[in-house]
Protein backbone atom coordinates (compact mmCIF):
# COMPACT_ATOMS: atom_id res chain seq x y z
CA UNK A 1 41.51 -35.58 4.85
CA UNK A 2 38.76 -34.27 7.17
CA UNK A 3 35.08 -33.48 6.02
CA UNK A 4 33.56 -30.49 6.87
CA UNK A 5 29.47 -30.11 6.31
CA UNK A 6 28.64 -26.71 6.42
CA UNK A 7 25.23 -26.16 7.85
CA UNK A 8 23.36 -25.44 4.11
CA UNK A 9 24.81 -29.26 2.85
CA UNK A 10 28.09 -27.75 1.12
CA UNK A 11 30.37 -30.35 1.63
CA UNK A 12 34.24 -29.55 1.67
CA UNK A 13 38.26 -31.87 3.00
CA UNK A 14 40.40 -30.04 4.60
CA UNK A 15 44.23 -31.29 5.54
CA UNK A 16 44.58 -33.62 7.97
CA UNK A 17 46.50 -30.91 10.61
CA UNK A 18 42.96 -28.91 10.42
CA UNK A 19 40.92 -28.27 13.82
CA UNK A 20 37.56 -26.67 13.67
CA UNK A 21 39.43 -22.99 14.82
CA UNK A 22 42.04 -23.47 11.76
CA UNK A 23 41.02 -25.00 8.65
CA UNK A 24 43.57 -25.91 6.56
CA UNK A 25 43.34 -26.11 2.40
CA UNK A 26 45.53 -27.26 -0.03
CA UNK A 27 44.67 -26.16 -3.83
CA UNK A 28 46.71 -25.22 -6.94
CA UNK A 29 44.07 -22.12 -7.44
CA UNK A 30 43.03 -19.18 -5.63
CA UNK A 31 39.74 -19.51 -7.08
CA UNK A 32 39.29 -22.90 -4.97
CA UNK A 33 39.84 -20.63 -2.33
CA UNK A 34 37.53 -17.91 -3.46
CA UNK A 35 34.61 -20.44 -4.18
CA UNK A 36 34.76 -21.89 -0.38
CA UNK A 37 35.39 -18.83 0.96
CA UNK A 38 31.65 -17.68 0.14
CA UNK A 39 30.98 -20.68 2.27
CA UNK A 40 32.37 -19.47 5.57
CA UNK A 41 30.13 -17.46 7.24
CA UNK A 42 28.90 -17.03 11.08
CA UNK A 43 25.51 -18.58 10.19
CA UNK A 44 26.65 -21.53 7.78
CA UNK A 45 29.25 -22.50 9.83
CA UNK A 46 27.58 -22.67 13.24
CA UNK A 47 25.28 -25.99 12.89
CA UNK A 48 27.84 -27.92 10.33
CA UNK A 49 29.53 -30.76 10.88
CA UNK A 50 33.95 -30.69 11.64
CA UNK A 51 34.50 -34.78 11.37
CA UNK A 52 30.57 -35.56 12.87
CA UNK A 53 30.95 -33.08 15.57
CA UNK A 54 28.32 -30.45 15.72
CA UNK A 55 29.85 -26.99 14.93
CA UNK A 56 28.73 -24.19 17.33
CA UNK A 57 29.96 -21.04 18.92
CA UNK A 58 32.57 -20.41 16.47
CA UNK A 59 33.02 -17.12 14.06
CA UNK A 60 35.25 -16.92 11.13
CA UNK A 61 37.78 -14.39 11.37
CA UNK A 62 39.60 -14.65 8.25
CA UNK A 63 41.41 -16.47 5.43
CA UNK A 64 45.39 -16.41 5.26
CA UNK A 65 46.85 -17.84 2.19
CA UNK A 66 50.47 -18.59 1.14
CA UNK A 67 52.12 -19.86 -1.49
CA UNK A 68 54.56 -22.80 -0.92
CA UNK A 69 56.26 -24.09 -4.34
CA UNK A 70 53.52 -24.66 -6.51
CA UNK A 71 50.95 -25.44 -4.09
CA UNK A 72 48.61 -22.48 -2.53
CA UNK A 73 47.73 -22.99 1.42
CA UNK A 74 44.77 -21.73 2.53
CA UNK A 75 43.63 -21.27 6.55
CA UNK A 76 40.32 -20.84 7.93
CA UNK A 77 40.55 -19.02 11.07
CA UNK A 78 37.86 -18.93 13.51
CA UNK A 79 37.18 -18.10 17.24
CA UNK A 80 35.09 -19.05 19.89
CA UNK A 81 32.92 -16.91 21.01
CA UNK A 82 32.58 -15.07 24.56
CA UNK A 83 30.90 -15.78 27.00
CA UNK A 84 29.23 -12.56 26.80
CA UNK A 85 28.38 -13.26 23.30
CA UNK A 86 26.66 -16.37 23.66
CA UNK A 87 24.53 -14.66 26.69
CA UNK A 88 23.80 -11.76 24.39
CA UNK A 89 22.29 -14.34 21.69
CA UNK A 90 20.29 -16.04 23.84
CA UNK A 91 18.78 -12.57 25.26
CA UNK A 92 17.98 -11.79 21.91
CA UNK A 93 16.15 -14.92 21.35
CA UNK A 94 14.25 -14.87 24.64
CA UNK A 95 13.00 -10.97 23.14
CA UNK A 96 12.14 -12.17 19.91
CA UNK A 97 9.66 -15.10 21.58
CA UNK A 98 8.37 -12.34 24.25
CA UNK A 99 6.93 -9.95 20.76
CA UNK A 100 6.04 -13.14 18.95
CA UNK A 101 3.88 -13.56 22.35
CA UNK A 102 3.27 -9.95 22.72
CA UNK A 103 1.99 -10.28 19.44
CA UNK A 104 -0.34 -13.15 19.62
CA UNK A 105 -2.24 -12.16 23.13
């Protein structure tokens, strides 16, 4: 099993076959899925841990589940992000800190 640490402390195993782009879950219940699925989001998943390796420039696309016998596997699909993306963030930050400047002078 591999530990994931999302970044607000929710701790969740995934299959050993899981990467940080496809994380893969084995349950008998969709509601196992449902409950980690609240879990998954752009800003809790960015800043976890994937098996001690800091999590960043990812975004969760979506959960694909299938039924195989009486076992229900889940996948938690993300992407990197573009380059493009990443410059946009940091543009963004570098406005917010100008107005917080703006706003002090």
């Amino acid at each position: 099993m591999k530990k994931l640490v999302f970044k607000n402390g929710t701790k969740a195993f995934f299959d050993d076959g899981s990467t940080e782009k496809e994380l893969i879950l084995i349950v008998s219940k969709f509601a196992d899925i449902d409950e980690l699925s609240s879990e998954f989001t752009k800003d809790n998943y960015n800043g976890g841990t994937f098996e001690e390796k800091t999590i960043e420039n990812l975004i969760p696309l979506r959960i694909v589940a299938e039924t195989n016998q009486n076992r229900i596997i889940a996948r938690f699909i993300s992407r990197e992000k573009t380059r493009d993306e990443i410059l946009q963030e940091k543009i963004n930050e570098l406005d917010e800190m100008l107005a917080k400047l703006k706003g002090k002078a």
